[in-house]
PDB file of N, CA and C in Angstrom:
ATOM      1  N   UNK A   1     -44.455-156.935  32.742  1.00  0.00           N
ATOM      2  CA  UNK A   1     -45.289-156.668  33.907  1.00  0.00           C
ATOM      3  C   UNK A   1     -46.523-157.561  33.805  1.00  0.00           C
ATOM      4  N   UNK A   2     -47.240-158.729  34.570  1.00  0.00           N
ATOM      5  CA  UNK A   2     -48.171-159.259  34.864  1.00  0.00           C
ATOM      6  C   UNK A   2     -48.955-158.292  34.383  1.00  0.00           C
ATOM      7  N   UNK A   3     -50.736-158.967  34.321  1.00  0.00           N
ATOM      8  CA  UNK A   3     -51.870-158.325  34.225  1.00  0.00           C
ATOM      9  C   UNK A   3     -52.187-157.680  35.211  1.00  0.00           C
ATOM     10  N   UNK A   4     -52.384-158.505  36.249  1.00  0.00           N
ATOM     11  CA  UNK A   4     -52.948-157.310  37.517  1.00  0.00           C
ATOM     12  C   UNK A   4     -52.091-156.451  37.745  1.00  0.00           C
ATOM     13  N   UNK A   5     -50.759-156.282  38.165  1.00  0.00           N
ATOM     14  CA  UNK A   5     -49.940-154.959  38.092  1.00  0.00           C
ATOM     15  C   UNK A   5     -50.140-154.404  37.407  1.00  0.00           C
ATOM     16  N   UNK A   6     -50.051-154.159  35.993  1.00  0.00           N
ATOM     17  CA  UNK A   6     -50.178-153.544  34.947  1.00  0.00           C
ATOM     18  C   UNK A   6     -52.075-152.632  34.815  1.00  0.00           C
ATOM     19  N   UNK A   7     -53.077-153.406  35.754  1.00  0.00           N
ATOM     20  CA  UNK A   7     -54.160-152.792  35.937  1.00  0.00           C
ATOM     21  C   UNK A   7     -54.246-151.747  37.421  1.00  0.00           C
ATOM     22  N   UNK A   8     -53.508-152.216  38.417  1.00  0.00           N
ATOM     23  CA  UNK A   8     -53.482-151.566  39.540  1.00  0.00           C
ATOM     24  C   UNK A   8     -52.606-150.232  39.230  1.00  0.00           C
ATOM     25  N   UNK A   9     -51.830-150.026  38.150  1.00  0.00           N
ATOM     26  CA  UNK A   9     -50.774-148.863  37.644  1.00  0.00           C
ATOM     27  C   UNK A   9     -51.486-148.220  36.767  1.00  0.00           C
ATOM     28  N   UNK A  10     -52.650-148.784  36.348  1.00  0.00           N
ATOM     29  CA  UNK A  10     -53.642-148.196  35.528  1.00  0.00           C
ATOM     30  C   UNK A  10     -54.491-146.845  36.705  1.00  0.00           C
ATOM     31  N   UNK A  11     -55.048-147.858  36.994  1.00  0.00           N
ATOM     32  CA  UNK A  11     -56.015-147.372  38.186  1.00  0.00           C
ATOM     33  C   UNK A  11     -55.457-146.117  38.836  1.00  0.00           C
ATOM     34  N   UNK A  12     -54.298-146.431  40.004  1.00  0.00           N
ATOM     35  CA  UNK A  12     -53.607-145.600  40.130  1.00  0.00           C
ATOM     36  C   UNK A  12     -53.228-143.940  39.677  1.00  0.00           C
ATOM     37  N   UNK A  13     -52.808-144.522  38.619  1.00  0.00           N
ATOM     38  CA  UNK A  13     -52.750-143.670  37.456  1.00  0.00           C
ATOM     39  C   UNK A  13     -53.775-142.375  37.436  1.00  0.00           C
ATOM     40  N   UNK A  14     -55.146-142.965  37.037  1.00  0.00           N
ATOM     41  CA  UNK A  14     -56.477-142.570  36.790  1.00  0.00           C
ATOM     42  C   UNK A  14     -56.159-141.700  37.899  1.00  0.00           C
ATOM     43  N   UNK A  15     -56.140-142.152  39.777  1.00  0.00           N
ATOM     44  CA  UNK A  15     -56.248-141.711  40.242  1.00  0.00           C
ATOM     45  C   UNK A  15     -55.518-140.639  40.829  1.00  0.00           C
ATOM     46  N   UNK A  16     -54.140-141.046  40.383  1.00  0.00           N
ATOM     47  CA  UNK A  16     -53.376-139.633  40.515  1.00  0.00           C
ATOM     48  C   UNK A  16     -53.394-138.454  40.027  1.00  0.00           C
ATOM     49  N   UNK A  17     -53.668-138.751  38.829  1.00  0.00           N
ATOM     50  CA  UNK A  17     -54.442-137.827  37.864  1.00  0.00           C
ATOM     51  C   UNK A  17     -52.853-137.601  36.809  1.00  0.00           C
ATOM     52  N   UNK A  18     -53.640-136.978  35.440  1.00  0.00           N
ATOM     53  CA  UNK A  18     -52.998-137.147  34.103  1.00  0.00           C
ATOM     54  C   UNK A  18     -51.270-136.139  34.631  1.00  0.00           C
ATOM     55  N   UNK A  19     -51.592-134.912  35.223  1.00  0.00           N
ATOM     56  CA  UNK A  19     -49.819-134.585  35.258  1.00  0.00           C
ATOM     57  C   UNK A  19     -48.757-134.789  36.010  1.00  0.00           C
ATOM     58  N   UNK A  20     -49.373-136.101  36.536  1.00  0.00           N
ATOM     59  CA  UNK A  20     -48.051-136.684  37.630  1.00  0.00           C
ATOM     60  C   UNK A  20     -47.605-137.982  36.809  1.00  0.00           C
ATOM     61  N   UNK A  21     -48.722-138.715  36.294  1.00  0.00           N
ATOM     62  CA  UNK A  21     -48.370-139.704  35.499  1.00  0.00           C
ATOM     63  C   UNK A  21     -48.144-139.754  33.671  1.00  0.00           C
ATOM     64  N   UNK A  22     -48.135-138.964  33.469  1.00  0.00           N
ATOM     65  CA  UNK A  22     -48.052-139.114  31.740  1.00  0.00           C
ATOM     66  C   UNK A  22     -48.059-137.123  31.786  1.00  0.00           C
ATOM     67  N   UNK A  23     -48.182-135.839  31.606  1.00  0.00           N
ATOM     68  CA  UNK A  23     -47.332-135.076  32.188  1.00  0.00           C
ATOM     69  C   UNK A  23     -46.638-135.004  30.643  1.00  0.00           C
ATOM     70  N   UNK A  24     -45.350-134.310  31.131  1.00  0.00           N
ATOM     71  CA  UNK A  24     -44.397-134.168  30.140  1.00  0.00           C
ATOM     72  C   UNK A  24     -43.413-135.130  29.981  1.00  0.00           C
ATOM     73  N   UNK A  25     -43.816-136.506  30.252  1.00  0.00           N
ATOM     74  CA  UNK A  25     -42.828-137.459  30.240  1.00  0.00           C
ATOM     75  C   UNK A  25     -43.272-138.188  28.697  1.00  0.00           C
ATOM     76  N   UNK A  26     -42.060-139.310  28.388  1.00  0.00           N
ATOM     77  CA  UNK A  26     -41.667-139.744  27.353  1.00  0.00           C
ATOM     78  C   UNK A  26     -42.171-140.710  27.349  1.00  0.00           C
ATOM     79  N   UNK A  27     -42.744-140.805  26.199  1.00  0.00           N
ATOM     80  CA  UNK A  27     -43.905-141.826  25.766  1.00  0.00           C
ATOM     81  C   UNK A  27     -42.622-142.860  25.109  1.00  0.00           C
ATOM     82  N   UNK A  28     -42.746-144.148  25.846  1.00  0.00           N
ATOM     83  CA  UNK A  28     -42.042-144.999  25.071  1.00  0.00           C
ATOM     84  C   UNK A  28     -42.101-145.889  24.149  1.00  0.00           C
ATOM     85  N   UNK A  29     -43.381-146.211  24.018  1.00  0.00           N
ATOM     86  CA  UNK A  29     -44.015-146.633  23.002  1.00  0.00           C
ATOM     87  C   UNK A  29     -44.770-147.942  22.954  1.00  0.00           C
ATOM     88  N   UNK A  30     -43.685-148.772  23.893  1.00  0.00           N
ATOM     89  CA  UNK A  30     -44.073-150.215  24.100  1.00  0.00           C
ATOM     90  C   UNK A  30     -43.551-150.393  25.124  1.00  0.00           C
ATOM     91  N   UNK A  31     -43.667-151.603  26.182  1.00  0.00           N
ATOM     92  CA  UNK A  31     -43.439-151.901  27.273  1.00  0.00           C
ATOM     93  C   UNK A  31     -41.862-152.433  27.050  1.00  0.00           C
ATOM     94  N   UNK A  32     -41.720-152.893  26.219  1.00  0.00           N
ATOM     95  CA  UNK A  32     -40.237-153.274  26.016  1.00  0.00           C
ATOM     96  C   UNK A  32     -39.180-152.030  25.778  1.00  0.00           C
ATOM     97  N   UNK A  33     -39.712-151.373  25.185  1.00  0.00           N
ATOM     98  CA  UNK A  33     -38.576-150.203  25.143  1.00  0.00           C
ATOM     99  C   UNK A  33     -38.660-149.418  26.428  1.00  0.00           C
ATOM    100  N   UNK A  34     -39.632-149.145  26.959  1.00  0.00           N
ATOM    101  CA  UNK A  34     -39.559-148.729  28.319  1.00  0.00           C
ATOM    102  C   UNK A  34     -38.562-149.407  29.125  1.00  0.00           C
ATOM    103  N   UNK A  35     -38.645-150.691  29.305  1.00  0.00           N
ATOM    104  CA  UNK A  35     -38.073-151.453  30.202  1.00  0.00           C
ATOM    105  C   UNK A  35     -36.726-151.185  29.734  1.00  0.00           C
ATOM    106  N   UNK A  36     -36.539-151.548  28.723  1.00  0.00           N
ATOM    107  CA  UNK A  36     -34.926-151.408  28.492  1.00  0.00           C
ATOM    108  C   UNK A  36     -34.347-150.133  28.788  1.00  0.00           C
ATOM    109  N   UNK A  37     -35.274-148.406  28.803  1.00  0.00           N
ATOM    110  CA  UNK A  37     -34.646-147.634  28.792  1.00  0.00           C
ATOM    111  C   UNK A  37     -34.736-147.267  30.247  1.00  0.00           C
ATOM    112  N   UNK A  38     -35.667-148.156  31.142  1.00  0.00           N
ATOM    113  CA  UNK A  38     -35.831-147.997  32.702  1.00  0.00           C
ATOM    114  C   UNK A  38     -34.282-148.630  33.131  1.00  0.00           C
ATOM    115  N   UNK A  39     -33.818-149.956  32.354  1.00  0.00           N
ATOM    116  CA  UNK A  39     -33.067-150.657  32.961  1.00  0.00           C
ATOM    117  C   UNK A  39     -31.459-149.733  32.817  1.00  0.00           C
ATOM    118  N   UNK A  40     -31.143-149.048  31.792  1.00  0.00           N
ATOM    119  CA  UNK A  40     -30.194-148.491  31.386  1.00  0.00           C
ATOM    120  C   UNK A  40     -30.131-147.029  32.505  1.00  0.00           C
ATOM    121  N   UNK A  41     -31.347-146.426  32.637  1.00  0.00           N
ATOM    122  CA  UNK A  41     -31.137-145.059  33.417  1.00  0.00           C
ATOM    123  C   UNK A  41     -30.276-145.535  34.803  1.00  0.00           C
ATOM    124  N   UNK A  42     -31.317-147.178  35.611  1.00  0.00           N
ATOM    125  CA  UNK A  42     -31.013-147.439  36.785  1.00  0.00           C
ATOM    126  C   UNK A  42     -29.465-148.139  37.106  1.00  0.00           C
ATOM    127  N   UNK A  43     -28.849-148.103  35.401  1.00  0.00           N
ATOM    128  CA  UNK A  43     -27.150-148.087  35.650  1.00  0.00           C
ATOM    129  C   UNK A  43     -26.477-147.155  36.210  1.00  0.00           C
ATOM    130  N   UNK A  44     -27.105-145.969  35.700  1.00  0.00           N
ATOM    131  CA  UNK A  44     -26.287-144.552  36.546  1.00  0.00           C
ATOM    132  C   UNK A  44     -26.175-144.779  37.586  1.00  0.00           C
ATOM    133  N   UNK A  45     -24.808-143.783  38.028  1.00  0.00           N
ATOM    134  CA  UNK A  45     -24.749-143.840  39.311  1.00  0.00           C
ATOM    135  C   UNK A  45     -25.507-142.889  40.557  1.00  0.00           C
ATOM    136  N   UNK A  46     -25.960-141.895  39.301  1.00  0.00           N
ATOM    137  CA  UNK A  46     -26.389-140.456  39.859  1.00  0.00           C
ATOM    138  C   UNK A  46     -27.993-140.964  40.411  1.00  0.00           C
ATOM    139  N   UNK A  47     -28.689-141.789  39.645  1.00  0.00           N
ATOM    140  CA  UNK A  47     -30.268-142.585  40.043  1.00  0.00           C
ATOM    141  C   UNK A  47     -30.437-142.526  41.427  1.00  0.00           C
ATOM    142  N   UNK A  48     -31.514-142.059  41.667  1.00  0.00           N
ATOM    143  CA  UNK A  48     -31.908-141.744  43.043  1.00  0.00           C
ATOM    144  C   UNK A  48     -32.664-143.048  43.670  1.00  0.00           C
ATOM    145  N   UNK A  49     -34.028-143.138  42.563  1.00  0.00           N
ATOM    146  CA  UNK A  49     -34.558-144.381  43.236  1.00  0.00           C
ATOM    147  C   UNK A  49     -34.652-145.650  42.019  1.00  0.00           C
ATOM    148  N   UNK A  50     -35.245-146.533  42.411  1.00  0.00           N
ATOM    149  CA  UNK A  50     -34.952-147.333  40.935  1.00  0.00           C
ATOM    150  C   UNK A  50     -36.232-147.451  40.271  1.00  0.00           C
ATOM    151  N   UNK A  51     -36.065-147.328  39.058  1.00  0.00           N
ATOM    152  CA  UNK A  51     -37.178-146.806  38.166  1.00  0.00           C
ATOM    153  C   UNK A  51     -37.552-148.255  37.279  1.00  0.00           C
ATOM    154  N   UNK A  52     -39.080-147.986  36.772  1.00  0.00           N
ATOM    155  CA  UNK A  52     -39.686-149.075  35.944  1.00  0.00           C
ATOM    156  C   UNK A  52     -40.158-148.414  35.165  1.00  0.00           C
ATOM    157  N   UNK A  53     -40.811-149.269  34.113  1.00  0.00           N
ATOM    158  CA  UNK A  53     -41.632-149.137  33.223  1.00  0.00           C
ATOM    159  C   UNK A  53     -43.555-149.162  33.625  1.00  0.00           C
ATOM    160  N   UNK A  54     -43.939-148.026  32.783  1.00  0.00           N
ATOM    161  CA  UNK A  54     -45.722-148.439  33.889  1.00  0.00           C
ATOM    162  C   UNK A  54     -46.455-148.334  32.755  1.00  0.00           C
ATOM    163  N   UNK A  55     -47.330-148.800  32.464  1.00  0.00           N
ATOM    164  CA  UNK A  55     -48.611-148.271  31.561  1.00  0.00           C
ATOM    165  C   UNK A  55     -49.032-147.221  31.935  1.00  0.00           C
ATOM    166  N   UNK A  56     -49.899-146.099  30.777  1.00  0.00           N
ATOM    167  CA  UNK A  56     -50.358-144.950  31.366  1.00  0.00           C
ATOM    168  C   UNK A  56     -51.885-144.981  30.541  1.00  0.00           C
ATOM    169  N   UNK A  57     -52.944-144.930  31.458  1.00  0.00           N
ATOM    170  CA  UNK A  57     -53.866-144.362  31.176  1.00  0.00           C
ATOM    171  C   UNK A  57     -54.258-143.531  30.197  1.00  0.00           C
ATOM    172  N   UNK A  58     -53.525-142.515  30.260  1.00  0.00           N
ATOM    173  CA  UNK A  58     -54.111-141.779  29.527  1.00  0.00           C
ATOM    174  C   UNK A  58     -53.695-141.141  28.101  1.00  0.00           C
ATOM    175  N   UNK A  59     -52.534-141.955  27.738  1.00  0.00           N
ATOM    176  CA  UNK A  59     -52.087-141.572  26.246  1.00  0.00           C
ATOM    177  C   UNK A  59     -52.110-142.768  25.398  1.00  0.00           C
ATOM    178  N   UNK A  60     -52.112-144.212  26.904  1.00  0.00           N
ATOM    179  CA  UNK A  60     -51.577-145.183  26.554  1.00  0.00           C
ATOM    180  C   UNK A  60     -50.432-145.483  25.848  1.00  0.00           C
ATOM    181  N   UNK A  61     -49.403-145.084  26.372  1.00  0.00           N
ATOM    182  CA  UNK A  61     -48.082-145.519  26.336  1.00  0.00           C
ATOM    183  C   UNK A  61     -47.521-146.345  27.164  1.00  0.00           C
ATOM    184  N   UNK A  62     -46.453-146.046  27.404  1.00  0.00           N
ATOM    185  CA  UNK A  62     -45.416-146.444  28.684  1.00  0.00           C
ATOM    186  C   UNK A  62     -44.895-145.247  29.159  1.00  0.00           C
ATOM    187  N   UNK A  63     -44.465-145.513  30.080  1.00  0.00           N
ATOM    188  CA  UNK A  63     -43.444-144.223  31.022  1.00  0.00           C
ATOM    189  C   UNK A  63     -42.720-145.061  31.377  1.00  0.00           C
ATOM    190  N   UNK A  64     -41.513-143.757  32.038  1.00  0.00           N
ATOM    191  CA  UNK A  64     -40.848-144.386  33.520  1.00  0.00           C
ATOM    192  C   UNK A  64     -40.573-143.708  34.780  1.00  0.00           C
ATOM    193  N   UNK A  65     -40.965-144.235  35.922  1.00  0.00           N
ATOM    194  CA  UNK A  65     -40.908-143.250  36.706  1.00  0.00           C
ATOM    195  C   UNK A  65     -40.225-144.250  38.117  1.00  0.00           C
ATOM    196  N   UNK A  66     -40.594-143.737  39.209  1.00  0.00           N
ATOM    197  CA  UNK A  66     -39.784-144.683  40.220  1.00  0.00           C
ATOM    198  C   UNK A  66     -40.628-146.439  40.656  1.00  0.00           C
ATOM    199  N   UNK A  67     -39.463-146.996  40.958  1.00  0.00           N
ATOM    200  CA  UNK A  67     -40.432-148.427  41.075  1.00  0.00           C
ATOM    201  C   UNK A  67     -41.693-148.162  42.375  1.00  0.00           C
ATOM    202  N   UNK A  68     -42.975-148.691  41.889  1.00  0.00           N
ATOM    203  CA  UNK A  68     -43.558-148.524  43.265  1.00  0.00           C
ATOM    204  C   UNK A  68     -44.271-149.969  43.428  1.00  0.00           C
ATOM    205  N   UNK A  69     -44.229-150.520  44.372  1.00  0.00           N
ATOM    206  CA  UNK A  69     -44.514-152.005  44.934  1.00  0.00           C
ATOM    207  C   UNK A  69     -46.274-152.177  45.044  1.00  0.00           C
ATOM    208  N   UNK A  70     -46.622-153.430  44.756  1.00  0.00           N
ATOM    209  CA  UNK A  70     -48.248-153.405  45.077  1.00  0.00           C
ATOM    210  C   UNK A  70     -48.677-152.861  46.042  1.00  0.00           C
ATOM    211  N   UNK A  71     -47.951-153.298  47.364  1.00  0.00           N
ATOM    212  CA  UNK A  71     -49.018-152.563  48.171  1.00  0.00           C
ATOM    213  C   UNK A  71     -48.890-150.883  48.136  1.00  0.00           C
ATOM    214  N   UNK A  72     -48.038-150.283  47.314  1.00  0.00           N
ATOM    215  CA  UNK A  72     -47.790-149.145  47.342  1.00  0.00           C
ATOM    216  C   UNK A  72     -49.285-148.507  46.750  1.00  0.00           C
ATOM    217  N   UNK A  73     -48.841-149.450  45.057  1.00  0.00           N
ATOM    218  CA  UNK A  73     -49.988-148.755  44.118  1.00  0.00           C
ATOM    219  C   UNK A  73     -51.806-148.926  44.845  1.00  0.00           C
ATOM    220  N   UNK A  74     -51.556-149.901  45.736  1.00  0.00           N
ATOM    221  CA  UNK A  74     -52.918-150.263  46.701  1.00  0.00           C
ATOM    222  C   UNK A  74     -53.418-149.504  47.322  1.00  0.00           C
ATOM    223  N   UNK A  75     -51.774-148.660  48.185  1.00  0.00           N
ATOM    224  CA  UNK A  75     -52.638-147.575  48.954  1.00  0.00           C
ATOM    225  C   UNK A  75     -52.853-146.796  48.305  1.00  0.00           C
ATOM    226  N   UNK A  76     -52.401-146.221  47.473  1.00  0.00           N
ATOM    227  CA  UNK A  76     -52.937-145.233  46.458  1.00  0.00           C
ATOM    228  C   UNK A  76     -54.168-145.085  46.252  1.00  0.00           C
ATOM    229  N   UNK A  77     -54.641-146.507  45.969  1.00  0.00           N
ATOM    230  CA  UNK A  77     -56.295-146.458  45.351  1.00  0.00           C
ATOM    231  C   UNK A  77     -57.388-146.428  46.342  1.00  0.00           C
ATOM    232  N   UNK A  78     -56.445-146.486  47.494  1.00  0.00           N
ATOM    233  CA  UNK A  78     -57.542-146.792  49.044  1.00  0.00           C
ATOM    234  C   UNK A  78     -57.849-145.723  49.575  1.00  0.00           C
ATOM    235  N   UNK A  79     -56.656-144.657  49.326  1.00  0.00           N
ATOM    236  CA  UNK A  79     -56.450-143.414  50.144  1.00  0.00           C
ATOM    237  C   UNK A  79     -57.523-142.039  49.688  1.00  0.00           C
ATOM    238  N   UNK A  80     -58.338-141.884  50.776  1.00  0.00           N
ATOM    239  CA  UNK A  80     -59.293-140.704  49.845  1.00  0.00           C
ATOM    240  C   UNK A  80     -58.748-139.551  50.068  1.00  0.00           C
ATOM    241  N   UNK A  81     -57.480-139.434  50.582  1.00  0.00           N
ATOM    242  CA  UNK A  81     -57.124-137.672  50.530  1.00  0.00           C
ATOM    243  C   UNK A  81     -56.058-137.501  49.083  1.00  0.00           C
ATOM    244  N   UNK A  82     -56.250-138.504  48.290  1.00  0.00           N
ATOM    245  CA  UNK A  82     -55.248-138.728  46.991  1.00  0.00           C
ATOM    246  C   UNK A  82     -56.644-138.283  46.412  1.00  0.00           C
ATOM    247  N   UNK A  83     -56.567-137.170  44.979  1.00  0.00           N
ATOM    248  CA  UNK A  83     -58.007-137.193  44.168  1.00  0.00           C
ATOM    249  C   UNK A  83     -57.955-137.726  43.213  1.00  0.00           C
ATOM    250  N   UNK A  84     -59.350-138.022  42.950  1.00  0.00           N
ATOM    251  CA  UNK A  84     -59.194-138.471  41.995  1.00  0.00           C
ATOM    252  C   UNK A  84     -59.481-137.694  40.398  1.00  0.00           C
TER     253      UNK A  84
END
């Protein structure tokens, strides 16, 4: 993941707040094992949406959760009815 993505998923993050993003999910440890275990889930067939690897704020790990696009993580940070 680039730098600025990897800061806008930060941000984000922050702003979604700690139990939507890091929560009871699986700390992967490094961005590479994330990715690989993002890339393996999105083999299933059962996968709903397609999932990445993100930095997390607040344990500083990795996760994985569904892919979300810049301007996605953008509106996120723009939107004041999201708290922070």
């Amino acid at each position: 993941m680039n730098e600025d993505l990897q800061k806008l998923h930060l941000e984000a993050g922050l702003k979604i707040g700690k139990d939507k993003t890091c929560g009871n999910k699986i700390d992967y440890g490094s961005e590479d094992t994330a990715v690989i275990a993002a890339e393996k889930m999105n083999q299933k067939p059962n996968t709903r949406n397609t999932l990445e690897a993100y930095p997390c704020a607040f344990c500083n790990g990795w996760h994985i959760g569904r892919e979300m696009s810049r301007s996605e993580l953008e509106l996120y940070l723009g939107d004041p009815n999201i708290e922070s």
